[in-house]
C-alpha atoms as a PDB file:
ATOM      1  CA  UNK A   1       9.397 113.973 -34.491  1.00  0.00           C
ATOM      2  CA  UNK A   2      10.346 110.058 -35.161  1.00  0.00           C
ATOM      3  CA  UNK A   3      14.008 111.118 -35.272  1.00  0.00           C
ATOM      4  CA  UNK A   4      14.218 108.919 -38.206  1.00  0.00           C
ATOM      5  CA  UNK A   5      16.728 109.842 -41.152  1.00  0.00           C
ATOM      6  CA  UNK A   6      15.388 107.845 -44.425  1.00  0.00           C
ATOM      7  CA  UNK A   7      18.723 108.837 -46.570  1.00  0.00           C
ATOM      8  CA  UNK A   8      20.349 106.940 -44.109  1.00  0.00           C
ATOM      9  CA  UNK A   9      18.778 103.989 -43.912  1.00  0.00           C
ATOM     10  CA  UNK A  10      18.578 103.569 -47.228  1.00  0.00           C
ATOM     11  CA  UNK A  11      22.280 104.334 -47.590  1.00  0.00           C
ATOM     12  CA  UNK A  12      22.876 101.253 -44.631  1.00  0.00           C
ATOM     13  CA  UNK A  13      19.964  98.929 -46.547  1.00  0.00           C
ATOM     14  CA  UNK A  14      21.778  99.159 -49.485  1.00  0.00           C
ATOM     15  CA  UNK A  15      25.618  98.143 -48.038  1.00  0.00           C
ATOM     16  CA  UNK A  16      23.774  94.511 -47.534  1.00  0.00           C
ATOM     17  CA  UNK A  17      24.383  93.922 -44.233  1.00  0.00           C
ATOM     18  CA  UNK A  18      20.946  93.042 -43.161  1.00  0.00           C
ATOM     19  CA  UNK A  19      21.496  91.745 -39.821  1.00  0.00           C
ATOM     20  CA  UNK A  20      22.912  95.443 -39.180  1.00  0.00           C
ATOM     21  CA  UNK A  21      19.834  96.898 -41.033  1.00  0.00           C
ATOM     22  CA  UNK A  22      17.629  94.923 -38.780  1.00  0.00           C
ATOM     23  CA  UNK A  23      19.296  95.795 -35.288  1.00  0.00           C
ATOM     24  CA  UNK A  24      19.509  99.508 -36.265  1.00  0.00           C
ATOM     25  CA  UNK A  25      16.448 100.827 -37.637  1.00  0.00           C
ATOM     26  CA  UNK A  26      13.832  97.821 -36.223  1.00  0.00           C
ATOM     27  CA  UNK A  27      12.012  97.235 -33.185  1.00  0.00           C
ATOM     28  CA  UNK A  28      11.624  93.987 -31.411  1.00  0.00           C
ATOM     29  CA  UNK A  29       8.100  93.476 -32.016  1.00  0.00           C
ATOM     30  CA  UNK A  30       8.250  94.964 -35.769  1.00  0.00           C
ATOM     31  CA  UNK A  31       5.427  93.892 -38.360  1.00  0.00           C
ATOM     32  CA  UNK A  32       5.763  93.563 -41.684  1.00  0.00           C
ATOM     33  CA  UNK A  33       2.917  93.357 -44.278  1.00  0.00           C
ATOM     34  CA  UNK A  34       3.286  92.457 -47.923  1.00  0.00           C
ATOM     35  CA  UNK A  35       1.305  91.597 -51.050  1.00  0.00           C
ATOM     36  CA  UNK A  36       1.872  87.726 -49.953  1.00  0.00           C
ATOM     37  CA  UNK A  37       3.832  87.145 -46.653  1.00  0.00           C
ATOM     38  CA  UNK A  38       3.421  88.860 -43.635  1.00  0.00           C
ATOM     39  CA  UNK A  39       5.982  88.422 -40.719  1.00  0.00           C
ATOM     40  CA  UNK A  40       5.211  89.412 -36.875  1.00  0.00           C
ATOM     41  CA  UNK A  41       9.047  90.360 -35.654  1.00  0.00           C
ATOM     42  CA  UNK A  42      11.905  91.404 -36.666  1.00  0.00           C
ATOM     43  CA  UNK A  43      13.479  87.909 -36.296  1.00  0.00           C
ATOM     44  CA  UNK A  44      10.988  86.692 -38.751  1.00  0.00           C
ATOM     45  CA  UNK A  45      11.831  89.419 -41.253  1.00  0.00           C
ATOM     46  CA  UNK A  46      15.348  88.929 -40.911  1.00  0.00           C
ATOM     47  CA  UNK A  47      14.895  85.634 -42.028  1.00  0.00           C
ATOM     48  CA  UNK A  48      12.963  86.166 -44.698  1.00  0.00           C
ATOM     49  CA  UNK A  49      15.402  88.804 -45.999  1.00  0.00           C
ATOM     50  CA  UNK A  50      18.246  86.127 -45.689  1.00  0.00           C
ATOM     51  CA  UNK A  51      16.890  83.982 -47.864  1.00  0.00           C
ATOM     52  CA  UNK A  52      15.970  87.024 -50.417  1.00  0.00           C
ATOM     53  CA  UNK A  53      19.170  87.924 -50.262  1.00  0.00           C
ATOM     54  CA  UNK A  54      20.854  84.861 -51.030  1.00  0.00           C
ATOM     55  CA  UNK A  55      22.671  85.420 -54.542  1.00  0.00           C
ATOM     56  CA  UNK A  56      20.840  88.756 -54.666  1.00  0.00           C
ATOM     57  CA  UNK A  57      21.893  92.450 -53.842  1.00  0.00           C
ATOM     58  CA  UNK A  58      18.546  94.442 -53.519  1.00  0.00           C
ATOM     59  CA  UNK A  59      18.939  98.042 -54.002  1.00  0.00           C
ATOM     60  CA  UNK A  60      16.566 100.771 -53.326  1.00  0.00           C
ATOM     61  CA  UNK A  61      16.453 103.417 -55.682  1.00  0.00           C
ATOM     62  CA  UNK A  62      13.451 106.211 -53.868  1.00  0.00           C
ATOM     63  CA  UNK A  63      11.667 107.846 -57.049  1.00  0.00           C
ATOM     64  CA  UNK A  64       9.222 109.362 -54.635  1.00  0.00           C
ATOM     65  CA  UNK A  65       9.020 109.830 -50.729  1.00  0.00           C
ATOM     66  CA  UNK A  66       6.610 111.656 -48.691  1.00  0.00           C
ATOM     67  CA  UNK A  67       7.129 111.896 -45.029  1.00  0.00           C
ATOM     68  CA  UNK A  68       5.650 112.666 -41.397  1.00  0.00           C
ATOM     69  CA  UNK A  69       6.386 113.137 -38.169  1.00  0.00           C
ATOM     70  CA  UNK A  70       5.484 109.303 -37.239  1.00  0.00           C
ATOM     71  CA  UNK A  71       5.488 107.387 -41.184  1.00  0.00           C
ATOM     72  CA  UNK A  72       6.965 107.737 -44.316  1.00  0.00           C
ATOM     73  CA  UNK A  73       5.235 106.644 -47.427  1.00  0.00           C
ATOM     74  CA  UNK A  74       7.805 105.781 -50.923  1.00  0.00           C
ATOM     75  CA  UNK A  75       7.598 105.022 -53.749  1.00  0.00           C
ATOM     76  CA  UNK A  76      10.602 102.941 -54.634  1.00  0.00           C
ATOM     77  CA  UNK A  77      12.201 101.274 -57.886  1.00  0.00           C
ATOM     78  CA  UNK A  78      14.180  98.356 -56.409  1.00  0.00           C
ATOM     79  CA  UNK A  79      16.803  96.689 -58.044  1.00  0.00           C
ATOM     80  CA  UNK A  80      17.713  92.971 -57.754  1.00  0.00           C
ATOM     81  CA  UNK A  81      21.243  92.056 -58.768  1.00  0.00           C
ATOM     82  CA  UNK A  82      21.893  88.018 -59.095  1.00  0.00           C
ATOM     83  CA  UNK A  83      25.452  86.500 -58.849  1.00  0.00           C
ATOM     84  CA  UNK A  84      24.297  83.191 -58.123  1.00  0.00           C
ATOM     85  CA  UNK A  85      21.168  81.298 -59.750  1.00  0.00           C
ATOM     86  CA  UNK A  86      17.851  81.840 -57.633  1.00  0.00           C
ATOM     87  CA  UNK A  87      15.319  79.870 -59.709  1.00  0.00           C
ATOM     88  CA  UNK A  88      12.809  80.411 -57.126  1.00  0.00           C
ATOM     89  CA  UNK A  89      13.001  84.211 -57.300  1.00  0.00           C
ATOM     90  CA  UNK A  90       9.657  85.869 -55.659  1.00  0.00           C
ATOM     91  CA  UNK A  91       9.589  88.173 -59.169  1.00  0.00           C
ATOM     92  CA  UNK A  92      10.889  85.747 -60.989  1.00  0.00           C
ATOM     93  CA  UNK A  93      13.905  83.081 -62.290  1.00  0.00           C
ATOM     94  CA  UNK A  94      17.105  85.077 -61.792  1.00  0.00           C
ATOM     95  CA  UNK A  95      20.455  83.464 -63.511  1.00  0.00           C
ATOM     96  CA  UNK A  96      24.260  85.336 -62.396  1.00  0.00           C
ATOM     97  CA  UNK A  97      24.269  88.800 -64.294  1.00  0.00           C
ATOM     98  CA  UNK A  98      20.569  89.558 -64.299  1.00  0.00           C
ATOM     99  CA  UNK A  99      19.352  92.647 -63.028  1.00  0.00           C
ATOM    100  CA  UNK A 100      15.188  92.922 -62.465  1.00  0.00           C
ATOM    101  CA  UNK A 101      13.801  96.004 -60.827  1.00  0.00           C
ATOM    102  CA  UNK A 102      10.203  95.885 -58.982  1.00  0.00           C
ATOM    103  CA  UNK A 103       8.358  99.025 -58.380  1.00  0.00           C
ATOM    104  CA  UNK A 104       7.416  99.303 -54.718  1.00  0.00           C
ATOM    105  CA  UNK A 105       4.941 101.184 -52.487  1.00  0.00           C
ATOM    106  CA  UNK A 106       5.996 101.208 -48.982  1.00  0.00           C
ATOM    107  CA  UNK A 107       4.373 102.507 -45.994  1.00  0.00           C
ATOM    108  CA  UNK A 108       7.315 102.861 -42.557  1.00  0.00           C
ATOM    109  CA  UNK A 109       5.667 103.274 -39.531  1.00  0.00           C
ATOM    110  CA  UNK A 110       8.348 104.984 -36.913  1.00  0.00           C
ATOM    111  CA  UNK A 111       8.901 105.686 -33.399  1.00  0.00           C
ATOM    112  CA  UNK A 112      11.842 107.335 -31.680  1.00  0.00           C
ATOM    113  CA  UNK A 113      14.054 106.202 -34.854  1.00  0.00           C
ATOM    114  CA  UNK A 114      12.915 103.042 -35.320  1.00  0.00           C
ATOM    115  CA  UNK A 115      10.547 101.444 -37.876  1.00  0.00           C
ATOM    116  CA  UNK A 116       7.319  99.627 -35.811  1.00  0.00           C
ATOM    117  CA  UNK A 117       5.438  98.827 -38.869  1.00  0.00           C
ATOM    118  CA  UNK A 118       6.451  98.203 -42.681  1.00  0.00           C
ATOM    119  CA  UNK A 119       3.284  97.678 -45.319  1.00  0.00           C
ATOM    120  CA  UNK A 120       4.591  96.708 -48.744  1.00  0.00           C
ATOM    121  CA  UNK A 121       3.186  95.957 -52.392  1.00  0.00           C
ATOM    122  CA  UNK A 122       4.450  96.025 -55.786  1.00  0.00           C
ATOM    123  CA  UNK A 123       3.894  96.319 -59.622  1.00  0.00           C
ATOM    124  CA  UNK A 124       4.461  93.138 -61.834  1.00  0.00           C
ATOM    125  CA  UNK A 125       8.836  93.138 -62.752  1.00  0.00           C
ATOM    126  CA  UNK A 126       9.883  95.850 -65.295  1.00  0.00           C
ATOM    127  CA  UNK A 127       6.407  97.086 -65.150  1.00  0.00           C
ATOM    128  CA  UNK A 128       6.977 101.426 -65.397  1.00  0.00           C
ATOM    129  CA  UNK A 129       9.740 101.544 -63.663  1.00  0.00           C
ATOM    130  CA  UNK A 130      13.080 103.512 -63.992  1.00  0.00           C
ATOM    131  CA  UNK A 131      16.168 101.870 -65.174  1.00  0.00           C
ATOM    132  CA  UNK A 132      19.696 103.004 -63.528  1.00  0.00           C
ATOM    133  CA  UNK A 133      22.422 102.941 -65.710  1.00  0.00           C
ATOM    134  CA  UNK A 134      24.242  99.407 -65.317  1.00  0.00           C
ATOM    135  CA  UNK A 135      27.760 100.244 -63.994  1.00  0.00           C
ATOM    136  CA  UNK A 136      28.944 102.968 -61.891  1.00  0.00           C
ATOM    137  CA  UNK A 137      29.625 104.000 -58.354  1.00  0.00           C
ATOM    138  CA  UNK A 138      26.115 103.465 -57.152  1.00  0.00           C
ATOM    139  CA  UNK A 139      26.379 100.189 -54.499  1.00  0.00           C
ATOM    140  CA  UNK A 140      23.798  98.692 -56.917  1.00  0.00           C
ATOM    141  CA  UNK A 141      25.678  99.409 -59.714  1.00  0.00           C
ATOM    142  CA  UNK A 142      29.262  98.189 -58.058  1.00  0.00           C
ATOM    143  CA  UNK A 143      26.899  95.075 -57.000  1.00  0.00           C
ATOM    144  CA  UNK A 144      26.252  94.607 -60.646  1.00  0.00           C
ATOM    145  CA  UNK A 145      30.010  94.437 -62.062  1.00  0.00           C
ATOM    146  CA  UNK A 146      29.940  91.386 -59.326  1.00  0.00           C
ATOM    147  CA  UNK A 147      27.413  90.059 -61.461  1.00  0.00           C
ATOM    148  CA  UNK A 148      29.256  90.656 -64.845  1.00  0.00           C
ATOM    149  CA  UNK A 149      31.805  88.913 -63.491  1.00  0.00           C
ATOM    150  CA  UNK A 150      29.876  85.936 -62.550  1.00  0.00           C
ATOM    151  CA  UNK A 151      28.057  85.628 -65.794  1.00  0.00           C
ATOM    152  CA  UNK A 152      31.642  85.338 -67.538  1.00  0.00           C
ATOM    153  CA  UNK A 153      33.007  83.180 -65.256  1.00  0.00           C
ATOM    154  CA  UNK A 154      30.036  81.213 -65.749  1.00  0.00           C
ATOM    155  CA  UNK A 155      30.354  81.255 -69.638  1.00  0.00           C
ATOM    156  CA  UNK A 156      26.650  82.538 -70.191  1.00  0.00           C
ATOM    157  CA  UNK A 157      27.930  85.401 -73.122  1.00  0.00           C
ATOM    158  CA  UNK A 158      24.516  86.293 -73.099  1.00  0.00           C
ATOM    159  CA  UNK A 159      24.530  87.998 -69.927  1.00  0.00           C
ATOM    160  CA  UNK A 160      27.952  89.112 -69.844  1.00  0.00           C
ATOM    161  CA  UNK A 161      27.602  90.480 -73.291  1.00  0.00           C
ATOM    162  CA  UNK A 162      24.376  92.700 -72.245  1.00  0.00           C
ATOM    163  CA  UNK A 163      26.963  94.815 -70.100  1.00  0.00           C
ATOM    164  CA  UNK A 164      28.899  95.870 -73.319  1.00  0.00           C
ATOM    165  CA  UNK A 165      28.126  98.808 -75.763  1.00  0.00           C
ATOM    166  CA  UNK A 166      27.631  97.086 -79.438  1.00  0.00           C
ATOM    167  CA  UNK A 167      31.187  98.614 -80.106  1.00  0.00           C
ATOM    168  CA  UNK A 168      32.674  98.008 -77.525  1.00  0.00           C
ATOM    169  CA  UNK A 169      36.547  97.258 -77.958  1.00  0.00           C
ATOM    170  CA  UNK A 170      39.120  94.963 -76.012  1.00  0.00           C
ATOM    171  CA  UNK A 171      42.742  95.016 -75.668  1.00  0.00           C
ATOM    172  CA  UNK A 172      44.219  91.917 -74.638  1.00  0.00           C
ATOM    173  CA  UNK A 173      48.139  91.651 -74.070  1.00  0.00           C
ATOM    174  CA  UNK A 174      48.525  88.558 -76.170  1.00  0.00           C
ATOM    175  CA  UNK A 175      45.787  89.081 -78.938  1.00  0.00           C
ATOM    176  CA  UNK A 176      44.824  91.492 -81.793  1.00  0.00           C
ATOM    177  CA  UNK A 177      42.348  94.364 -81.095  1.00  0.00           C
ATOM    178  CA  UNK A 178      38.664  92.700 -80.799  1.00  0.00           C
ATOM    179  CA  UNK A 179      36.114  95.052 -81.679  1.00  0.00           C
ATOM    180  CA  UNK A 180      32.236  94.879 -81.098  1.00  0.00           C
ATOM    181  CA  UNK A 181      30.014  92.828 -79.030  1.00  0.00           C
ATOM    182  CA  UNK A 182      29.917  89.963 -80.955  1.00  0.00           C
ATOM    183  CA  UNK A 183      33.387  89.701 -81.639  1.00  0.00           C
ATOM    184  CA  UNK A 184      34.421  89.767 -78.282  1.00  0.00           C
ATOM    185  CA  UNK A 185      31.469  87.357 -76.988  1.00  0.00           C
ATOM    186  CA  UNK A 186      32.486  84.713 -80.032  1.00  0.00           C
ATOM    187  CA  UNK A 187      35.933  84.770 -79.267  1.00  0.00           C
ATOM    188  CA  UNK A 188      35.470  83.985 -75.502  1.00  0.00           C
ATOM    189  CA  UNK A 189      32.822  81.121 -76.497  1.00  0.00           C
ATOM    190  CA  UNK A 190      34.711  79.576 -78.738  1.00  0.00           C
ATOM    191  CA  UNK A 191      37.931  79.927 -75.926  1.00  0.00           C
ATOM    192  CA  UNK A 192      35.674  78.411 -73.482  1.00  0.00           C
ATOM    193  CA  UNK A 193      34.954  75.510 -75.146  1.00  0.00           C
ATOM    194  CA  UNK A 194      38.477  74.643 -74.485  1.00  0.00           C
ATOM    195  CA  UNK A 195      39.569  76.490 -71.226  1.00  0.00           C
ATOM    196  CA  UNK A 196      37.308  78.160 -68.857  1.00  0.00           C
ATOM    197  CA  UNK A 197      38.365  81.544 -67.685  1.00  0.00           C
ATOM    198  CA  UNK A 198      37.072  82.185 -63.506  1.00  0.00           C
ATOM    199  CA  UNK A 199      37.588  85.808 -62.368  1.00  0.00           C
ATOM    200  CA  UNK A 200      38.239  86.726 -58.795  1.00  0.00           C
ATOM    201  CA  UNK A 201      38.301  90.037 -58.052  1.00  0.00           C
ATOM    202  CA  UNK A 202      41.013  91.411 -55.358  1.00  0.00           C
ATOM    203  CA  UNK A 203      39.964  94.975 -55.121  1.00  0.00           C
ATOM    204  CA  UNK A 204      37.819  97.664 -57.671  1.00  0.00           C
ATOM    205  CA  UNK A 205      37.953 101.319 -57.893  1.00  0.00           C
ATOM    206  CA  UNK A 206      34.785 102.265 -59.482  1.00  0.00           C
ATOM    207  CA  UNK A 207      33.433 106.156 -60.847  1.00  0.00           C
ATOM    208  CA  UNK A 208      31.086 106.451 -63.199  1.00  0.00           C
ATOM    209  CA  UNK A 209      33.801 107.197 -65.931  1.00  0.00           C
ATOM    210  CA  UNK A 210      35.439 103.398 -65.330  1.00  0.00           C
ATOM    211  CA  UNK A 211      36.323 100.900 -63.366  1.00  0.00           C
ATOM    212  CA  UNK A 212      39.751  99.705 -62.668  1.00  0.00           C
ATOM    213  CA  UNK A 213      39.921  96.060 -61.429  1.00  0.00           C
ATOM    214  CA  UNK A 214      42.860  94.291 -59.908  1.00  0.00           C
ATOM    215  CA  UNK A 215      41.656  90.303 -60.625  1.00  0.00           C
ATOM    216  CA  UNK A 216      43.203  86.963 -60.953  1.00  0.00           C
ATOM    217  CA  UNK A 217      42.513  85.031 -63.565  1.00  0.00           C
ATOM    218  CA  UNK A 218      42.152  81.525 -63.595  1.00  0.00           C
ATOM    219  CA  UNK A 219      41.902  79.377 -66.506  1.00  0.00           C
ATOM    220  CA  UNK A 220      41.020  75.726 -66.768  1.00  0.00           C
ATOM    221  CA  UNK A 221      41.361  73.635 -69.213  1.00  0.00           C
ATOM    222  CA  UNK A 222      38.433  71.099 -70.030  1.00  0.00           C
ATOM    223  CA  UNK A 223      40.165  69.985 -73.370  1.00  0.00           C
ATOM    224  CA  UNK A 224      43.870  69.582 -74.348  1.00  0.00           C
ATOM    225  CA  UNK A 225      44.532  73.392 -75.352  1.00  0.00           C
ATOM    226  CA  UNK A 226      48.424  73.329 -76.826  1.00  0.00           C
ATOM    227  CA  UNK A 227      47.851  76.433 -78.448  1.00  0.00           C
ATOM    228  CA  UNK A 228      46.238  78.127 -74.927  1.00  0.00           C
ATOM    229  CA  UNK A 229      47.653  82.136 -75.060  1.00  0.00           C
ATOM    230  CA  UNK A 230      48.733  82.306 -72.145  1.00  0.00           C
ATOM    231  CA  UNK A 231      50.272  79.096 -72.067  1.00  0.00           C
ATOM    232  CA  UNK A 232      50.165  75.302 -73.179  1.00  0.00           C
ATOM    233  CA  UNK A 233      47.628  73.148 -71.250  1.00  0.00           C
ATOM    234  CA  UNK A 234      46.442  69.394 -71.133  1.00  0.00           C
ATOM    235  CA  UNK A 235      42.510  68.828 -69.846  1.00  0.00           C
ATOM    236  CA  UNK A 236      42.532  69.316 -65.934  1.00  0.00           C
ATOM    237  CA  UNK A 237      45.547  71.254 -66.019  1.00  0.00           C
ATOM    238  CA  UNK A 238      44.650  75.073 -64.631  1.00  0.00           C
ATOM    239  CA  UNK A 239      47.014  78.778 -65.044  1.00  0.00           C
ATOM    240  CA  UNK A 240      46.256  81.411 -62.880  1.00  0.00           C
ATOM    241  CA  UNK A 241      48.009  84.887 -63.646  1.00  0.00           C
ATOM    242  CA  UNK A 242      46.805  88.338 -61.947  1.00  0.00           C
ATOM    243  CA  UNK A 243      45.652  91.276 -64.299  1.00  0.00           C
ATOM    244  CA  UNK A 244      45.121  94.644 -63.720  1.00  0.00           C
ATOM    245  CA  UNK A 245      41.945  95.638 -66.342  1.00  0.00           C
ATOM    246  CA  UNK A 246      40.505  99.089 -66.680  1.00  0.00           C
ATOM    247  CA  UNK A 247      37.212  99.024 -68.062  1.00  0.00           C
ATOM    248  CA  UNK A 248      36.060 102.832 -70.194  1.00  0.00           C
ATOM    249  CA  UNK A 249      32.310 103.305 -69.242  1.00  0.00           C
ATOM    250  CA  UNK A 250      29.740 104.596 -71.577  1.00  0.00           C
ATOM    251  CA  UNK A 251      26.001 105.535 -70.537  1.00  0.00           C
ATOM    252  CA  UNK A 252      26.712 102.375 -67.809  1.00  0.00           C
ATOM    253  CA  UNK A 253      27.784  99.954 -70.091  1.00  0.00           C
ATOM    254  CA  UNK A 254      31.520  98.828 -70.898  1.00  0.00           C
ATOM    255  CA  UNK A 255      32.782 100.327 -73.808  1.00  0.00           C
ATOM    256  CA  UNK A 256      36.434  99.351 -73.611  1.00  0.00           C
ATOM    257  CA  UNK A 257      38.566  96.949 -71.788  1.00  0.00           C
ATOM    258  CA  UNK A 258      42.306  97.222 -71.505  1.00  0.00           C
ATOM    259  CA  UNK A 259      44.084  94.288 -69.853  1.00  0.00           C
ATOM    260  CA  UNK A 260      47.743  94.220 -68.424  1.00  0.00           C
ATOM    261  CA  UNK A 261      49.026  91.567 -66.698  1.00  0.00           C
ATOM    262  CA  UNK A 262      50.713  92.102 -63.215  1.00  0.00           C
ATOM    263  CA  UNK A 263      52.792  88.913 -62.447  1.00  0.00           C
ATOM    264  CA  UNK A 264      53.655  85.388 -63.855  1.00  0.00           C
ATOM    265  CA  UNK A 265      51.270  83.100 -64.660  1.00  0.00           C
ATOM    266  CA  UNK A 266      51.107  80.292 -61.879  1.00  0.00           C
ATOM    267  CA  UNK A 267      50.184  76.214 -63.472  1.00  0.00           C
ATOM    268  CA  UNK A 268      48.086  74.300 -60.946  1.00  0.00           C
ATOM    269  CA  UNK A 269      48.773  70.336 -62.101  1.00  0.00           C
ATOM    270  CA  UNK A 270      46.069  68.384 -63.337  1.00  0.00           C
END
């Protein structure tokens, strides 16, 4: 028997940590094979996986896995999670917020625990695969509010606004109910034309129910904004306040957002 336990490797391959991936579950001399690279140690893969991973949380999602005493041969639907812009993607131009999922067919070659060999190739992006729900308590769904959060801190509505149900609804201390995608995604462009909102998350506790979020929230002003909620600033000038949110899930997507605010808000000078 290979002694090998597949649940959890992919349970450590999906924390991120690929460094401790690599010196777990890989053998000195380890080869991998793919559809255009191939790397002859484990050194070399590690590498390669570094610069994959840069900006991007890959998560393995098995769909089908068939195993041996000495390989294991799965099908996989991998998801690729972007909080930073990789415009040389392998499967393609990722911006902060996108999530692309490759179909994989992986062959493990093992030996006393360890994987020797790894042969990989894969389907065109979005081509029959399975689609997890967006948010959640699935690491590649946790990895993916990351991403939401990025996208809106990086103004691109588009993005942000694909994590919202159409009706969704949010509840803002200082402002009237806002109710629906597009209300919610035209009031924050139109605010961020003035003042730029940058969220940095302290902590998360995530089901698939909700997500409660203790962030600050930092706004900066790129235009005199007198009239700014929160309070008045001149261009440079930046407010940061923290806010506890809790965000109602539906199907994966948010479907409500309550904000509260948890201390005083804090002016940085121009």
């Amino acid at each position: 028997m290979s002694g090998f336990d597949y649940a959890e490797y992919i349970e450590a391959f999906n924390r991120g940590d690929d460094a401790a991936l690599i010196d777990r579950y890989f053998v000195e001399d380890f080869k991998f094979i793919g559809t255009t690279r191939a790397y002859s140690s484990r050194a070399e893969f590690l590498d390669f996986l570094r610069w994959a991973h840069d900006g991007v949380r890959e998560i393995i999602r098995p769909i089908t896995v068939l195993e041996s005493d000495d390989s294991i041969f799965a099908e996989i639907d991998m998801d690729f999670v972007a909080t930073a812009p990789r415009p040389d993607f392998p499967f393609g131009p990722l911006m902060p917020g996108d999530i692309k999922t490759v179909k994989f067919f992986v062959l493990y070659a093992l030996r006393d625990g360890m994987v020797t060999q790894l042969k990989s190739m894969t389907w065109p992006a979005e081509y029959h695969v399975s689609k997890a729900p967006m948010l959640g308590s699935h690491a590649g769904q946790r990895a993916a509010f990351h991403a939401y959060a990025t996208a809106f801190s990086g103004g691109d509505g588009a993005r942000f606004g694909s994590y919202y149900t159409d009706d969704v609804v949010l509840d803002l201390p200082s402002e009237p109910l806002l109710e629906g995608r597009a209300a919610i995604v035209g009031f924050y462009t139109a605010m961020f034309e003035r003042v730029r909102e940058t969220l940095s998350i302290n902590h998360l506790v995530v089901d698939d129910g909700g997500i409660a979020a203790d962030i600050i929230s930092t706004f900066t002003a790129h235009a005199d904004a007198p009239d700014f909620q929160v309070m008045p600033l001149q261009a440079g000038q930046a407010v940061s306040v923290r806010v506890f949110v809790y965000y109602t899930l539906t199907a994966g997507r948010i479907s409500h957002i309550k904000v509260a605010r948890a201390g005083q808000p804090e002016l940085h000078p121009a």
